[in-house]
Protein backbone atom coordinates (compact mmCIF):
# COMPACT_ATOMS: atom_id res chain seq x y z
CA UNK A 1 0.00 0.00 0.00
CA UNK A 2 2.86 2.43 0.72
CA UNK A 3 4.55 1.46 -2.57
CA UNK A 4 1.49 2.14 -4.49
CA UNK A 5 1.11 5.37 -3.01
CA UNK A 6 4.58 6.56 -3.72
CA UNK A 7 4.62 5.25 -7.19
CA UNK A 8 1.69 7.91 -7.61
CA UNK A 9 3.41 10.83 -6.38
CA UNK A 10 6.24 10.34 -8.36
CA UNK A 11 4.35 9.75 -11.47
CA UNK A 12 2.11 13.05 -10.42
CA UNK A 13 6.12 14.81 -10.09
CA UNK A 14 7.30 12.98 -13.63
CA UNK A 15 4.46 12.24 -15.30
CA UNK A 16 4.17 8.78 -17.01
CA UNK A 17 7.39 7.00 -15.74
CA UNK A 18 8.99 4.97 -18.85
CA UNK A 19 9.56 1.64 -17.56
CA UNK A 20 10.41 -1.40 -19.59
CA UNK A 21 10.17 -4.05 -16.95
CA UNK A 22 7.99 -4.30 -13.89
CA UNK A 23 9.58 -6.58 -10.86
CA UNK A 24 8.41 -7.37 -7.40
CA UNK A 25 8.10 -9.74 -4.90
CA UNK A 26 4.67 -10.71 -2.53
CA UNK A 27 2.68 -7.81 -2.31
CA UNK A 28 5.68 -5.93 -4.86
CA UNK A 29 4.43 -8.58 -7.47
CA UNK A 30 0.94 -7.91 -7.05
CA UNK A 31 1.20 -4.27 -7.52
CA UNK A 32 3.90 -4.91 -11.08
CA UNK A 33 1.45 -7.14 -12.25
CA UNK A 34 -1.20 -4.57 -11.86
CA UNK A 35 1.04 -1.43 -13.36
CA UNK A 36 2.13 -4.28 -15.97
CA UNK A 37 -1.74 -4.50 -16.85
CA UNK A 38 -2.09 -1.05 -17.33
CA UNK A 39 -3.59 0.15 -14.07
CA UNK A 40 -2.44 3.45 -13.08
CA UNK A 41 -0.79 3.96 -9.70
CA UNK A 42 -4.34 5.70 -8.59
CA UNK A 43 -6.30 2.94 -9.42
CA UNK A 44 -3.58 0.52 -7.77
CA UNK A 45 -4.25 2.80 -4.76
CA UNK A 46 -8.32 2.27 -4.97
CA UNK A 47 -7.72 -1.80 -5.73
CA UNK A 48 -5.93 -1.96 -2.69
CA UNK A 49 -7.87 0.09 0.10
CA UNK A 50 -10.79 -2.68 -1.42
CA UNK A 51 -9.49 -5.52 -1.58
CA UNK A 52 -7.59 -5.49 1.80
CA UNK A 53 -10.40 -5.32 4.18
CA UNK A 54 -11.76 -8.46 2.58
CA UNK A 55 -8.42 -10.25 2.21
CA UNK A 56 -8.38 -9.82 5.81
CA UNK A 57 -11.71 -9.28 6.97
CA UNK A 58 -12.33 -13.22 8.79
CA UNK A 59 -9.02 -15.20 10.44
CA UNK A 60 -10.14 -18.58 9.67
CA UNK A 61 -9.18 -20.21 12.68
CA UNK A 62 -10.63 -20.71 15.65
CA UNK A 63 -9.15 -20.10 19.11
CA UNK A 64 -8.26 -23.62 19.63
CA UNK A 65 -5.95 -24.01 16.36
CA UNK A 66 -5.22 -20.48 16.73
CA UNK A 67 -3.33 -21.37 19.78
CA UNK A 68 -1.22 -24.31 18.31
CA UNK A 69 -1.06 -22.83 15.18
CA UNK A 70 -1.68 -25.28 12.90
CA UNK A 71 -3.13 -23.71 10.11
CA UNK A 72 -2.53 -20.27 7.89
CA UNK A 73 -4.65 -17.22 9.02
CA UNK A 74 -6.33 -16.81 5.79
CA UNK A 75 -7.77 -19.03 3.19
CA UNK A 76 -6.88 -19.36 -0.07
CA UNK A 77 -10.18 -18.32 -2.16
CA UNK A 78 -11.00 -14.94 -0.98
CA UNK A 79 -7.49 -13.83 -2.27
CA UNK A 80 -8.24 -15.54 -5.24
CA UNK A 81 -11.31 -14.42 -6.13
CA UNK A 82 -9.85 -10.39 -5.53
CA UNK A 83 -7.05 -11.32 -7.45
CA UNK A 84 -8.80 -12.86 -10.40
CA UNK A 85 -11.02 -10.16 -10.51
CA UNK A 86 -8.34 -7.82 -11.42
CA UNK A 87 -6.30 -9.94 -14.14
CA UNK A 88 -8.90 -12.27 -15.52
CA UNK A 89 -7.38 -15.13 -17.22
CA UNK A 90 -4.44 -12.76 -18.99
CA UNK A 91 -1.56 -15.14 -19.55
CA UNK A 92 1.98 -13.78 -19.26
CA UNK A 93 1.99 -13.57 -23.06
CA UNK A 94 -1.28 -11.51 -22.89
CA UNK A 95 1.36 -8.78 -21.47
CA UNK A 96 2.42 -5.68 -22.93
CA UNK A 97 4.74 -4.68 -20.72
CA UNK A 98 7.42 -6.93 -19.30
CA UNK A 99 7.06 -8.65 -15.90
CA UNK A 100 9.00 -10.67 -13.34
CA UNK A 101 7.60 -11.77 -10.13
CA UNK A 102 9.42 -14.11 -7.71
CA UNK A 103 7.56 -17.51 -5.50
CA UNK A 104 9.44 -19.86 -3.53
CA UNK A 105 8.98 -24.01 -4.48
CA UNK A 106 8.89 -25.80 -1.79
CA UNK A 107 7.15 -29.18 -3.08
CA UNK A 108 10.64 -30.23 -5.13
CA UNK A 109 8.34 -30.90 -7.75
CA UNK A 110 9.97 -30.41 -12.00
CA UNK A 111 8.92 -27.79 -13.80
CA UNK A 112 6.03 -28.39 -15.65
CA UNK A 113 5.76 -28.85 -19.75
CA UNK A 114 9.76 -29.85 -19.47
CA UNK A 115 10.36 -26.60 -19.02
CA UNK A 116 14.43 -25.58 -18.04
CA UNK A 117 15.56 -24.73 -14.73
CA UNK A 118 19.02 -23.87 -13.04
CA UNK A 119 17.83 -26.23 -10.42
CA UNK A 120 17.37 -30.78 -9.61
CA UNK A 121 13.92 -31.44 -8.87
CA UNK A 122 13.77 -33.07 -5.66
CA UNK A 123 14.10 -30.76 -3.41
CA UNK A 124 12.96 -26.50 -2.68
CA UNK A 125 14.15 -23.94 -4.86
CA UNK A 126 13.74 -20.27 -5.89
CA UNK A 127 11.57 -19.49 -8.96
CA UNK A 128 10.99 -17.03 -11.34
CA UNK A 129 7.91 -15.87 -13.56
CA UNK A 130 8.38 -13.80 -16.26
CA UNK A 131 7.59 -12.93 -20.08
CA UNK A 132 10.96 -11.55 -20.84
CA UNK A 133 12.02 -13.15 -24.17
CA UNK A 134 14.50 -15.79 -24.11
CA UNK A 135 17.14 -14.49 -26.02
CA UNK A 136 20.42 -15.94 -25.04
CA UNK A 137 19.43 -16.98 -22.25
CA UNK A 138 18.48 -21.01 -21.12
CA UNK A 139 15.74 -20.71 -19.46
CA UNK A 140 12.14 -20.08 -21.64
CA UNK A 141 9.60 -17.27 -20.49
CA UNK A 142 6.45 -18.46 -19.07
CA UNK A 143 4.13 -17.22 -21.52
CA UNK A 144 1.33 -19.53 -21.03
CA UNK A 145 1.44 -19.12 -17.26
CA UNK A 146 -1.77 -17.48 -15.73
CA UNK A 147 -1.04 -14.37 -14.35
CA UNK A 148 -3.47 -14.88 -11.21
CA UNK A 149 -1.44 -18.21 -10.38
CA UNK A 150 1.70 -16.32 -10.45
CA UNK A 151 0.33 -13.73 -7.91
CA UNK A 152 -0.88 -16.50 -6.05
CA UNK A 153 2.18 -17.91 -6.10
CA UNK A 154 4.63 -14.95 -5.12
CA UNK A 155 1.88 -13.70 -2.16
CA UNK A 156 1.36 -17.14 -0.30
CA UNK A 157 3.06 -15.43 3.02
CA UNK A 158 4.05 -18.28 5.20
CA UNK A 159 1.32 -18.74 8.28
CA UNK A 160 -0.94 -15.93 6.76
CA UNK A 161 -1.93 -17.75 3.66
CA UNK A 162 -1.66 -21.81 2.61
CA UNK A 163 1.09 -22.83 0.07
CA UNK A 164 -0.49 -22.44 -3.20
CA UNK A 165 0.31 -24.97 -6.39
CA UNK A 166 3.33 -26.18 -4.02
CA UNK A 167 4.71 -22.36 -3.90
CA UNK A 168 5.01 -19.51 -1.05
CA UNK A 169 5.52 -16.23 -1.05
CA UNK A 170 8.90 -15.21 -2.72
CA UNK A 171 9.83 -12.71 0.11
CA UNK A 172 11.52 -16.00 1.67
CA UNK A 173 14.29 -15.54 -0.87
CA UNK A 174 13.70 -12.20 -2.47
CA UNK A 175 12.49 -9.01 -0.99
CA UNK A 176 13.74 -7.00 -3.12
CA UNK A 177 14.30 -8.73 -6.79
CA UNK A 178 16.19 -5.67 -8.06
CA UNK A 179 19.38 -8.22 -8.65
CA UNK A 180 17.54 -10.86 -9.59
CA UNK A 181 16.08 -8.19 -12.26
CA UNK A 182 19.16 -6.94 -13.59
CA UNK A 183 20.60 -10.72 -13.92
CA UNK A 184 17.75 -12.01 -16.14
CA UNK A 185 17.98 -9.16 -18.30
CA UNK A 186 21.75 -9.17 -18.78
CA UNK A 187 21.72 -12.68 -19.20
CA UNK A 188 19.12 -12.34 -22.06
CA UNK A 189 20.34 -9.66 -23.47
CA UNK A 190 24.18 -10.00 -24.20
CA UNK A 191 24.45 -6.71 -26.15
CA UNK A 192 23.21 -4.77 -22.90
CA UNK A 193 26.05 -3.96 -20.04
CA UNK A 194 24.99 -2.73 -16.88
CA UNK A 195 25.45 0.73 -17.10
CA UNK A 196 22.56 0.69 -19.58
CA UNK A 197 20.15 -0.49 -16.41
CA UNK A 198 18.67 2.16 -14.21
CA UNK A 199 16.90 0.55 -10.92
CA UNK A 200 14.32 2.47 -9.62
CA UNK A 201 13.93 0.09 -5.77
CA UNK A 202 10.42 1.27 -3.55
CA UNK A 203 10.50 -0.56 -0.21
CA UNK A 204 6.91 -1.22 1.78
CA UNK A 205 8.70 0.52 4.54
CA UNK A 206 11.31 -0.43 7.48
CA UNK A 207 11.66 -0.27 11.49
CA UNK A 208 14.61 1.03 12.76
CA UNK A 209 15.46 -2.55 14.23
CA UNK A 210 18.20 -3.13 16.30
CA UNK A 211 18.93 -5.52 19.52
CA UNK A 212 19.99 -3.80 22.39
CA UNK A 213 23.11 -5.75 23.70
CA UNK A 214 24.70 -4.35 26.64
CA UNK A 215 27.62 -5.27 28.76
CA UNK A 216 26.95 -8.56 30.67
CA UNK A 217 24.08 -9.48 27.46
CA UNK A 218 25.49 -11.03 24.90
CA UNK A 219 25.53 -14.73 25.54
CA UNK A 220 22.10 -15.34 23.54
CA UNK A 221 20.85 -18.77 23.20
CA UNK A 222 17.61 -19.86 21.66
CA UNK A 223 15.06 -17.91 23.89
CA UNK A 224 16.45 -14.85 23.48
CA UNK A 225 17.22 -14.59 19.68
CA UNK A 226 13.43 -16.55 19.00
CA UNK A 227 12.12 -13.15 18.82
CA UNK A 228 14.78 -11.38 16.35
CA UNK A 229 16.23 -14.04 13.99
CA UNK A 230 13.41 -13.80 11.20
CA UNK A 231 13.12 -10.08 10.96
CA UNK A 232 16.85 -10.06 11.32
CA UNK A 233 17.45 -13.17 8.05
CA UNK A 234 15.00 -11.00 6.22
CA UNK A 235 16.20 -7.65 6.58
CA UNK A 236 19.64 -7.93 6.13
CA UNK A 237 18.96 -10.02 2.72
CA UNK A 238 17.20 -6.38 1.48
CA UNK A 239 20.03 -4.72 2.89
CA UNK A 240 22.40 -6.62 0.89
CA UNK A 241 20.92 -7.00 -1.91
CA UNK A 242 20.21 -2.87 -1.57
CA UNK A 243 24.49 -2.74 -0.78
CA UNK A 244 25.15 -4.79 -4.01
CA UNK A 245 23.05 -3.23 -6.35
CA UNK A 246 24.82 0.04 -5.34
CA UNK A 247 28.53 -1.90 -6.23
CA UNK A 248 26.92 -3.11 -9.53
CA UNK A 249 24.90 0.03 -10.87
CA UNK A 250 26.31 2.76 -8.86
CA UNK A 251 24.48 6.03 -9.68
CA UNK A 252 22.32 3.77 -11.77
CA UNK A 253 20.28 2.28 -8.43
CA UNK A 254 18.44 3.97 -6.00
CA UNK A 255 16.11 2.92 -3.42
CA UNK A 256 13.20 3.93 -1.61
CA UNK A 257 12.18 2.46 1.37
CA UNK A 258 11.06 4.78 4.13
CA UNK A 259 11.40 4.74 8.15
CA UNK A 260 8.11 3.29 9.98
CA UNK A 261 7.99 4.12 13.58
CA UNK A 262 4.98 2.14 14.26
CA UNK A 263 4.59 -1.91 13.56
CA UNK A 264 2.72 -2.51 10.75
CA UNK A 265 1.98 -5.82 10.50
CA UNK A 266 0.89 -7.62 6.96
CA UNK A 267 -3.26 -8.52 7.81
CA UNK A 268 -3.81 -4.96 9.75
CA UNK A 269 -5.67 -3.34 7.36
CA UNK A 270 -6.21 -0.36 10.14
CA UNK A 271 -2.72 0.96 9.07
CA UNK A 272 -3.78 2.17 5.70
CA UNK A 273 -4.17 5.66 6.98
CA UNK A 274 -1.10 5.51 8.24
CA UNK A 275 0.87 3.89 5.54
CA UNK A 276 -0.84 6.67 3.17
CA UNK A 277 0.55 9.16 5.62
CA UNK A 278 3.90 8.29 6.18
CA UNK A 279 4.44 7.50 2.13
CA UNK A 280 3.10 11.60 1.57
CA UNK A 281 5.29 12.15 4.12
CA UNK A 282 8.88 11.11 2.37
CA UNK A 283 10.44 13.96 0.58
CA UNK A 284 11.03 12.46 -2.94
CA UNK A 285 12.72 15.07 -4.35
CA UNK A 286 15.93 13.42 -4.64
CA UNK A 287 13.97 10.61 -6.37
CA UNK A 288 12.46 13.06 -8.87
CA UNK A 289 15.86 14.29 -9.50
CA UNK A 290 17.21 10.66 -10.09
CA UNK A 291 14.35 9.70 -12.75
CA UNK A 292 15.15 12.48 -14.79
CA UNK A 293 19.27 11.89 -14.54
CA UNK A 294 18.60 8.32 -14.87
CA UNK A 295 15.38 7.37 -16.48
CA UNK A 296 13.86 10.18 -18.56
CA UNK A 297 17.48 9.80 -20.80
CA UNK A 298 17.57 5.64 -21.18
């Protein structure tokens, strides 16, 4: 939601932003594959105050299973039915735009239709969805891949939402797909180097996280890391992959991911308002300045 709104400031700043591929990951994918469809940031906006409160309107569970966990959140066919609603049954060739959106295997299951892969079936692995032509690359687009599968796919959030088609959510492995972006195009395109990429990155936000070691506290065994280790795995895999896209496209990158001083957790739909407010809130005029150094002269 605060992507979606800062995508529509900065095309109210630049006016129509000239993108050539659209990449994200979880929600990320959901809104590229809308902006790939030719929505317009405002109407991403209006699909997403909707659609949330009914993504998220009943927890399926009930207190006893709630307590041991033992099932997701959510179920599978209200997100379905909101996503379907939005992409029909466009296949990835349907696309005019280019896409890439990012889900996690976990079934070890082969690719369907004999279709290459970098990875032996048999076991997990990351996976990719995209319509960007083969080139010279070795592994096909997925053209006749339903676009509402992949956004299942890339937004089955572990515990919030069951594993869909033997996939979850492709935040496990990619937060931020702004490498994984640049990679399949270079290695597609062998003509292109990487100072002809420009990577414009928008965050859904961060926490100033931190754990507070003092003297006499740093001895940690399971109890006390239980509550960091996740958010601490998945934040510094952004942060690295925001540190190495710097080293690889220098001036060429540049993120956007502002500070959140209040927890905003993934099924609280009651943050909107304040996700709206804290994305009007970012001064983006160093990000204006950067699409029309970097982008407006591709």
């Amino acid at each position: 939601m605060l992507s979606a709104h800062i995508v529509d400031r900065l095309t109210l700043a630049c006016g129509e932003l000239p993108i050539d591929l659209y990449a994200g990951t979880s929600t990320g994918g959901l809104l590229a594959s809308l902006l790939a469809t030719g929505h317009t940031p405002r109407q991403c906006v209006d699909i997403y105050e909707k659609a949330c409160p009914k993504i998220f309107a009943k927890p399926r569970t009930n207190v006893l299973t709630r307590m041991y966990s033992v099932t997701a959140k959510y179920d599978t066919q209200t997100r379905l039915n909101e996503i379907r609603k939005i992409t029909g049954f466009r296949k990835f060739k349907d696309l005019n735009e280019l896409l890439m959106i990012t889900a996690f295997r976990v079934d070890g299951k082969p690719p369907p239709n004999d279709e290459s892969s970098f990875f032996p079936s048999g076991r997990w692995r990351p996976c990719i969805f995209t319509n960007i032509p083969q080139g010279q690359g070795t592994v096909k687009p997925d053209l006749e891949l339903h676009l509402f599968d992949a956004c299942m796919r890339t937004s089955a959030a572990p515990t919030m939402f069951p594993f869909y088609e033997g996939y979850t959510d492709g935040g496990v492995f990619a937060q931020n797909p702004s490498l994984i972006a640049v990679a399949r195009v270079l290695s597609t395109n062998t003509h292109m180097s990487r100072s002809d990429i420009s990577v414009l990155s928008i965050g859904c936000g961060v926490r100033p996280n931190k754990i507070p070691l003092e003297e006499g506290n740093e001895d940690w065994g399971l109890h006390q890391w239980k509550g960091y280790l996740l958010p601490l795995m998945f934040d510094s895999q952004t942060q690295t992959t925001t540190l190495l896209s710097n080293y690889l496209l220098g001036e060429g990158f540049h993120r956007i991911n502002p500070w959140l001083e209040e927890e905003c957790l993934l099924d609280d739909f009651s943050k909107l308002d304040y996700l709206k407010e804290m994305a009007y809130s970012v001064d983006l005029k160093p990000s204006v300045e950067w699409i029309f150094k970097n982008m407006k002269h591709q």
